[in-house]
C-alpha atoms as a PDB file:
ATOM      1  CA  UNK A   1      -2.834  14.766  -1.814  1.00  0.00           C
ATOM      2  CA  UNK A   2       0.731  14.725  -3.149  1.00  0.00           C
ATOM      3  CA  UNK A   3       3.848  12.940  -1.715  1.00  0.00           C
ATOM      4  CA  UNK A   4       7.188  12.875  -3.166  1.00  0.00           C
ATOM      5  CA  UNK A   5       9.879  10.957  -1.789  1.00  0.00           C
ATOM      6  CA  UNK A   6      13.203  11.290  -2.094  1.00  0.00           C
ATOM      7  CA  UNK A   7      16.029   9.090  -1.359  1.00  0.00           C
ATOM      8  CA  UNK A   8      19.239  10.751  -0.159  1.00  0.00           C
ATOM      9  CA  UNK A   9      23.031   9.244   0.322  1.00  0.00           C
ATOM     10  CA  UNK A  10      25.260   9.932   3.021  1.00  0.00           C
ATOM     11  CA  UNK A  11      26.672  12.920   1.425  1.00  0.00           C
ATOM     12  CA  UNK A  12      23.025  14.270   1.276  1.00  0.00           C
ATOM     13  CA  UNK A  13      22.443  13.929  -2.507  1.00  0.00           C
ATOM     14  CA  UNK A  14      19.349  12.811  -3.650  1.00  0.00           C
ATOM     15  CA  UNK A  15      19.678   9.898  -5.698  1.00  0.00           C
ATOM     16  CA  UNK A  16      15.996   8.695  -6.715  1.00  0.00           C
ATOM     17  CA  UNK A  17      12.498  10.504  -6.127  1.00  0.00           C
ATOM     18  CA  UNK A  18       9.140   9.038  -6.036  1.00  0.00           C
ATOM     19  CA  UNK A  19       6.164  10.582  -6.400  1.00  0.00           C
ATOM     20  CA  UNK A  20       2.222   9.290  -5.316  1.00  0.00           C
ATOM     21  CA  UNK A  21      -1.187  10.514  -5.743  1.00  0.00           C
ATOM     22  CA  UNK A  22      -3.344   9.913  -3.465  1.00  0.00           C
ATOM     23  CA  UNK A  23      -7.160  10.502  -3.535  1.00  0.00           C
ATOM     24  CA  UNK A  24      -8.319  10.961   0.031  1.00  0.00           C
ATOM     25  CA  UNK A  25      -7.608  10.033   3.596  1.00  0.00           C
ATOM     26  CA  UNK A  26     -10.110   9.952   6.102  1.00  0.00           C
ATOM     27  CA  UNK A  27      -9.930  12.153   9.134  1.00  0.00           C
ATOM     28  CA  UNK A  28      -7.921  10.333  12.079  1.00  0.00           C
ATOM     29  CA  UNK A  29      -6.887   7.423   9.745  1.00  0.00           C
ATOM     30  CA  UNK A  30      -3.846   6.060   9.109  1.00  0.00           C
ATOM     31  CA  UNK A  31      -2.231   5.433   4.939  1.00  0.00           C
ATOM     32  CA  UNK A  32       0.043   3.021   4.381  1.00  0.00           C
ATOM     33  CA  UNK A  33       2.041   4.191   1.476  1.00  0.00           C
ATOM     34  CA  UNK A  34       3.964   1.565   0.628  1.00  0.00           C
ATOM     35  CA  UNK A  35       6.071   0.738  -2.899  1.00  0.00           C
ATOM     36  CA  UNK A  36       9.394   0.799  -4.382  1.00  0.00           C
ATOM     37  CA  UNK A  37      11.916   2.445  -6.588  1.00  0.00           C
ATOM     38  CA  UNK A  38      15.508   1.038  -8.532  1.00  0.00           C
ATOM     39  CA  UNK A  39      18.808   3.940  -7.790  1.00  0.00           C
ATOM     40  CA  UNK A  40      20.126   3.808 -10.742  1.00  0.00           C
ATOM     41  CA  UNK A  41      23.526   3.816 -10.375  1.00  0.00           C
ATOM     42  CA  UNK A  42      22.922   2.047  -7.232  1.00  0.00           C
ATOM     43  CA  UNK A  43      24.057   3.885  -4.565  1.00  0.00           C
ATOM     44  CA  UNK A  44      22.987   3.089  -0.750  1.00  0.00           C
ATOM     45  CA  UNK A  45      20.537   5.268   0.931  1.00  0.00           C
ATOM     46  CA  UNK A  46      20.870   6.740   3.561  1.00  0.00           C
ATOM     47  CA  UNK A  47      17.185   8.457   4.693  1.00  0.00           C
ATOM     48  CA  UNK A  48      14.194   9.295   3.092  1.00  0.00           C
ATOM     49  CA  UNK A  49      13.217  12.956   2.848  1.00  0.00           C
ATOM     50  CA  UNK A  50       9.045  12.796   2.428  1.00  0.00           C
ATOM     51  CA  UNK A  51       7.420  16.317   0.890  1.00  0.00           C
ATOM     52  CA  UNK A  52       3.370  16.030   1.055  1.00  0.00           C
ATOM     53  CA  UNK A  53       0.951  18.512  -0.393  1.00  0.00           C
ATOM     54  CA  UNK A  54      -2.191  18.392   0.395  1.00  0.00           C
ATOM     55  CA  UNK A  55      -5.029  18.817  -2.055  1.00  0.00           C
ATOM     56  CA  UNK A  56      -7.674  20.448  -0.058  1.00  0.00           C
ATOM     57  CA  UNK A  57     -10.128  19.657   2.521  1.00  0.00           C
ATOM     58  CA  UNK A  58     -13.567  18.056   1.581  1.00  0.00           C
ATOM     59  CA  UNK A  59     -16.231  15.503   3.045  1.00  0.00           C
ATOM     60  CA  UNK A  60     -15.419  12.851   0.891  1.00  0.00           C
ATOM     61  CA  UNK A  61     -17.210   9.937  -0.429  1.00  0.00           C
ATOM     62  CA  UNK A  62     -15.771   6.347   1.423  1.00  0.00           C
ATOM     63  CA  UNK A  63     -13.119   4.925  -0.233  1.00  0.00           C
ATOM     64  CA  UNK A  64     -11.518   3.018   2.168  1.00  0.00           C
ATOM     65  CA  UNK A  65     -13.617  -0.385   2.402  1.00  0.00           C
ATOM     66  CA  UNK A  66     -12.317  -2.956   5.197  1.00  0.00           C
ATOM     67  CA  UNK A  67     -10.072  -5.926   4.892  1.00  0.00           C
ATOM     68  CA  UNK A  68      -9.440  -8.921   7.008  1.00  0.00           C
ATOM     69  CA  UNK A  69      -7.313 -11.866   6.949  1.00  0.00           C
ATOM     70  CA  UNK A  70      -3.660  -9.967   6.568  1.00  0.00           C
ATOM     71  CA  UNK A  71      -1.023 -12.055   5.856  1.00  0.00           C
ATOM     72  CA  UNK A  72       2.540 -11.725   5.047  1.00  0.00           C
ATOM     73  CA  UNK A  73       2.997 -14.532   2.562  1.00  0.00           C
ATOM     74  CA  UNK A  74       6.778 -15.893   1.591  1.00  0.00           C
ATOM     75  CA  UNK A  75       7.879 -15.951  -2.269  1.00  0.00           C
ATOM     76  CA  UNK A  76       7.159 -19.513  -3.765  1.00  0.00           C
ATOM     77  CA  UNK A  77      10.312 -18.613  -5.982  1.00  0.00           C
ATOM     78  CA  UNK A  78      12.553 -17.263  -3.054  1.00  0.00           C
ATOM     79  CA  UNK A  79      11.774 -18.816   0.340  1.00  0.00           C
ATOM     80  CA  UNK A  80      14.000 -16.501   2.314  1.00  0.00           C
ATOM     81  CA  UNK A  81      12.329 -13.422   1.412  1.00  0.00           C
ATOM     82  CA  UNK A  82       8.812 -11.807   1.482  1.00  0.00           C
ATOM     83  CA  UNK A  83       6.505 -12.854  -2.118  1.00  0.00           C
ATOM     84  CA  UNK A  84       3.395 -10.888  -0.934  1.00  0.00           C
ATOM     85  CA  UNK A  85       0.927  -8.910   1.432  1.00  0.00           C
ATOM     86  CA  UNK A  86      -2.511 -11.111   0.851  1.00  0.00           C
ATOM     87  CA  UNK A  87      -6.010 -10.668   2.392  1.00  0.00           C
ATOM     88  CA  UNK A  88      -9.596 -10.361   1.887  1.00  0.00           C
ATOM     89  CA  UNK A  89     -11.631  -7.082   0.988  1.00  0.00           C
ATOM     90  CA  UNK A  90     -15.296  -6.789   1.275  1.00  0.00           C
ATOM     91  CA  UNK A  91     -17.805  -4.082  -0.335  1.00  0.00           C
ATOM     92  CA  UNK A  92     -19.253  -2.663   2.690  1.00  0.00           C
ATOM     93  CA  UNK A  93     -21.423   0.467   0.984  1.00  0.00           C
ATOM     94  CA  UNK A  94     -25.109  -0.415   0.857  1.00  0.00           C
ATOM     95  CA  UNK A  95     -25.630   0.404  -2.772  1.00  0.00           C
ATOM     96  CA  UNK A  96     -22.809   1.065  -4.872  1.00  0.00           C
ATOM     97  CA  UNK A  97     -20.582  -1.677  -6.531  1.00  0.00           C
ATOM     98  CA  UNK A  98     -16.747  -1.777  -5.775  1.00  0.00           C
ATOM     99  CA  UNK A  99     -15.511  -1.256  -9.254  1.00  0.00           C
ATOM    100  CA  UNK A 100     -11.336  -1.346  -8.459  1.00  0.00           C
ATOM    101  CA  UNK A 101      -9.262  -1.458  -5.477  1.00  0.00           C
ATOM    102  CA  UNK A 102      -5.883  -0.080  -5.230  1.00  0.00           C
ATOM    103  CA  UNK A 103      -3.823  -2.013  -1.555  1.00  0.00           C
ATOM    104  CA  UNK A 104      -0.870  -0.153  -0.347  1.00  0.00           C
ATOM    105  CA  UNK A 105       0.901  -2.040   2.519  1.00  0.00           C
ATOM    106  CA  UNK A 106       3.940  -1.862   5.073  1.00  0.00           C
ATOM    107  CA  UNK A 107       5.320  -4.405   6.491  1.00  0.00           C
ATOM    108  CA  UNK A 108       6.692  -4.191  10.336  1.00  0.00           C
ATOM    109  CA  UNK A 109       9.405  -6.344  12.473  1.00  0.00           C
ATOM    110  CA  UNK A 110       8.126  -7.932  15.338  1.00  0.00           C
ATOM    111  CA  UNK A 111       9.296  -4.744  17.583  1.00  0.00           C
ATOM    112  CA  UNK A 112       7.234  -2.772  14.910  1.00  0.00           C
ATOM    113  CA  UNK A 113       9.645  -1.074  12.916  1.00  0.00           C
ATOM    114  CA  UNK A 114       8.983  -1.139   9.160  1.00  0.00           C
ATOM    115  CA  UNK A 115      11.111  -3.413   7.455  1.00  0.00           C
ATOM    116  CA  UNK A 116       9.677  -2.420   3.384  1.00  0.00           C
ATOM    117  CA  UNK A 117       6.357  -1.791   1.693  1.00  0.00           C
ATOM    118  CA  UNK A 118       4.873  -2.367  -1.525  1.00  0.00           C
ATOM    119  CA  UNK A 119       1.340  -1.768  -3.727  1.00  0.00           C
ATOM    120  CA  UNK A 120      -1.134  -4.425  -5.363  1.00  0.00           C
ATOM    121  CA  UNK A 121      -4.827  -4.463  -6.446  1.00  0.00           C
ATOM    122  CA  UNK A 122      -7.533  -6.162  -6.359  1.00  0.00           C
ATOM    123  CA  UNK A 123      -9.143  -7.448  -9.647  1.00  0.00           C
ATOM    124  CA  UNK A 124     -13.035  -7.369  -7.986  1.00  0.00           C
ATOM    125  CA  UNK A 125     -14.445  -7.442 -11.275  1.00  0.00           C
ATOM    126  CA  UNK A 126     -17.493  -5.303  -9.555  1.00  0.00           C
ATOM    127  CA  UNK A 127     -18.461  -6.373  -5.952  1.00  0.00           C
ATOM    128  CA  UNK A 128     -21.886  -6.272  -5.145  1.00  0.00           C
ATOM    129  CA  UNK A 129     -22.773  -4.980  -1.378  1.00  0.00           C
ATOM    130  CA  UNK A 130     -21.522  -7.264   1.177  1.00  0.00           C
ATOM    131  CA  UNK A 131     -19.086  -9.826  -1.035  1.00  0.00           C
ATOM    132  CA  UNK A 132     -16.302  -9.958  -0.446  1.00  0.00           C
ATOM    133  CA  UNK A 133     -12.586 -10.941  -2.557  1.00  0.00           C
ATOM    134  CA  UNK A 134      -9.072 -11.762  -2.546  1.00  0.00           C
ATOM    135  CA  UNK A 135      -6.262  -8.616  -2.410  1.00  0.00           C
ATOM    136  CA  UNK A 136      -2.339  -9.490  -3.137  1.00  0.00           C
ATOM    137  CA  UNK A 137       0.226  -6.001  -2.958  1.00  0.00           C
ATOM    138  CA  UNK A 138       3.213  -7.968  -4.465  1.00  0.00           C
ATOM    139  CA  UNK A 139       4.825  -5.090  -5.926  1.00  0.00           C
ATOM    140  CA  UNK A 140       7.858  -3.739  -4.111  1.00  0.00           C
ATOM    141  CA  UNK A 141       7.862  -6.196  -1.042  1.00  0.00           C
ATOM    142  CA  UNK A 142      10.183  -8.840  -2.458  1.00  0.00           C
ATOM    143  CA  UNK A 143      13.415  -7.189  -1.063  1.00  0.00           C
ATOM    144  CA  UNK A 144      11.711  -7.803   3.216  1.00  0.00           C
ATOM    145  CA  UNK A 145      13.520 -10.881   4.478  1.00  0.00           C
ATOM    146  CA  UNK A 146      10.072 -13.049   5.631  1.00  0.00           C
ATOM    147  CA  UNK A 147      11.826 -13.806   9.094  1.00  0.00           C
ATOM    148  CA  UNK A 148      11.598 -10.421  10.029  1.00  0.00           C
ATOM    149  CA  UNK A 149       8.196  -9.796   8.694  1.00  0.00           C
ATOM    150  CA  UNK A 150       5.500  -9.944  11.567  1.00  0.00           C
ATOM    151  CA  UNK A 151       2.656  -8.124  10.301  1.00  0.00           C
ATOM    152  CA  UNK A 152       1.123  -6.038   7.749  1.00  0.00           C
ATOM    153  CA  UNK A 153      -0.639  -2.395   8.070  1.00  0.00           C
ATOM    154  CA  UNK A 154      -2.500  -2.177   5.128  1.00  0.00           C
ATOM    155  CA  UNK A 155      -4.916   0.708   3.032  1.00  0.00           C
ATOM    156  CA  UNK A 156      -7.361   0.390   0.634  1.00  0.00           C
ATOM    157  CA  UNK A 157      -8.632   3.018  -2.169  1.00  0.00           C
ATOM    158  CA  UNK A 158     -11.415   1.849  -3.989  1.00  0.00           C
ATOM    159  CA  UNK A 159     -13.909   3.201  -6.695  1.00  0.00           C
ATOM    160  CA  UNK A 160     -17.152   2.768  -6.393  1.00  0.00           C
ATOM    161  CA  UNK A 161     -20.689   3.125  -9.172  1.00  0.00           C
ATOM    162  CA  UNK A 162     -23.773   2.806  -9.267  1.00  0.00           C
ATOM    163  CA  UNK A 163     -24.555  -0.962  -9.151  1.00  0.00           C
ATOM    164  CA  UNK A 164     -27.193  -1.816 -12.361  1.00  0.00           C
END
């Protein structure tokens, strides 16, 4: 699947477009896409406009392994504002090793309205069935004040091999 989005002004210009690939959803899931882009010339925006193509529709292999222990962390170098999305993922497949993990997040206000998102990974190094290790999406979140941020919705795509 394909998304583009693209950030529009008042006066309906877009002004910045980014564009994902993403490698599966599961059925009656939901992806949070979260990450970040500079407008160059800095102009506010206004609303996103969001374009998504998808890819086709296949039984596809998991790729979404759980996580637990969410937290919105603050910035150790900014204390009013939002330094990371942190957690713990664990390998649940039987027999294959969790090679990489990509973590999208969004962050939500405590009414649940999304206040910014951003992307991280985590550097597994291989897990074997049933470890588990440490996630951080810093990328993108550092403009969410942290006394707005409640909680974190967060999605996982991993690759997995054989384990040896």
């Amino acid at each position: 699947m394909s998304v583009i989005i693209n950030f529009i002004d008042s006066t309906n210009r877009v002004v910045a477009t980014q564009s994902e690939i993403i490698s599966a959803i599961g059925a009656g899931t939901d992806f949070y896409l979260g990450g970040s882009t500079t407008i160059p010339d800095s102009t506010p925006v206004s609303t996103l406009e969001i374009v998504t193509r998808i890819g086709g529709q296949d039984m596809a292999a998991k790729l979404s392994p759980p996580t637990s222990d969410v937290l919105v962390q603050q910035a150790l170098y900014d204390p009013g504002w939002v330094g990371a999305v942190v957690g713990q993922i664990t390998n649940d497949h039987p027999t294959m090793l969790l090679a990489s993990a990509a973590v999208y997040t969004v962050v939500f206000d405590a009414s649940g309205n999304v206040l910014g998102g951003g992307k991280g990974y985590s550097s597994t190094g291989g897990l074997l069935p049933g470890v588990r290790a440490y996630f951080s999406a810093s990328s993108g979140v550092s403009s969410i004040p942290i006394d707005r941020a409640v909680s974190a919705g967060v999605t996982v795509l991993a690759r997995y091999e054989p384990t040896s």
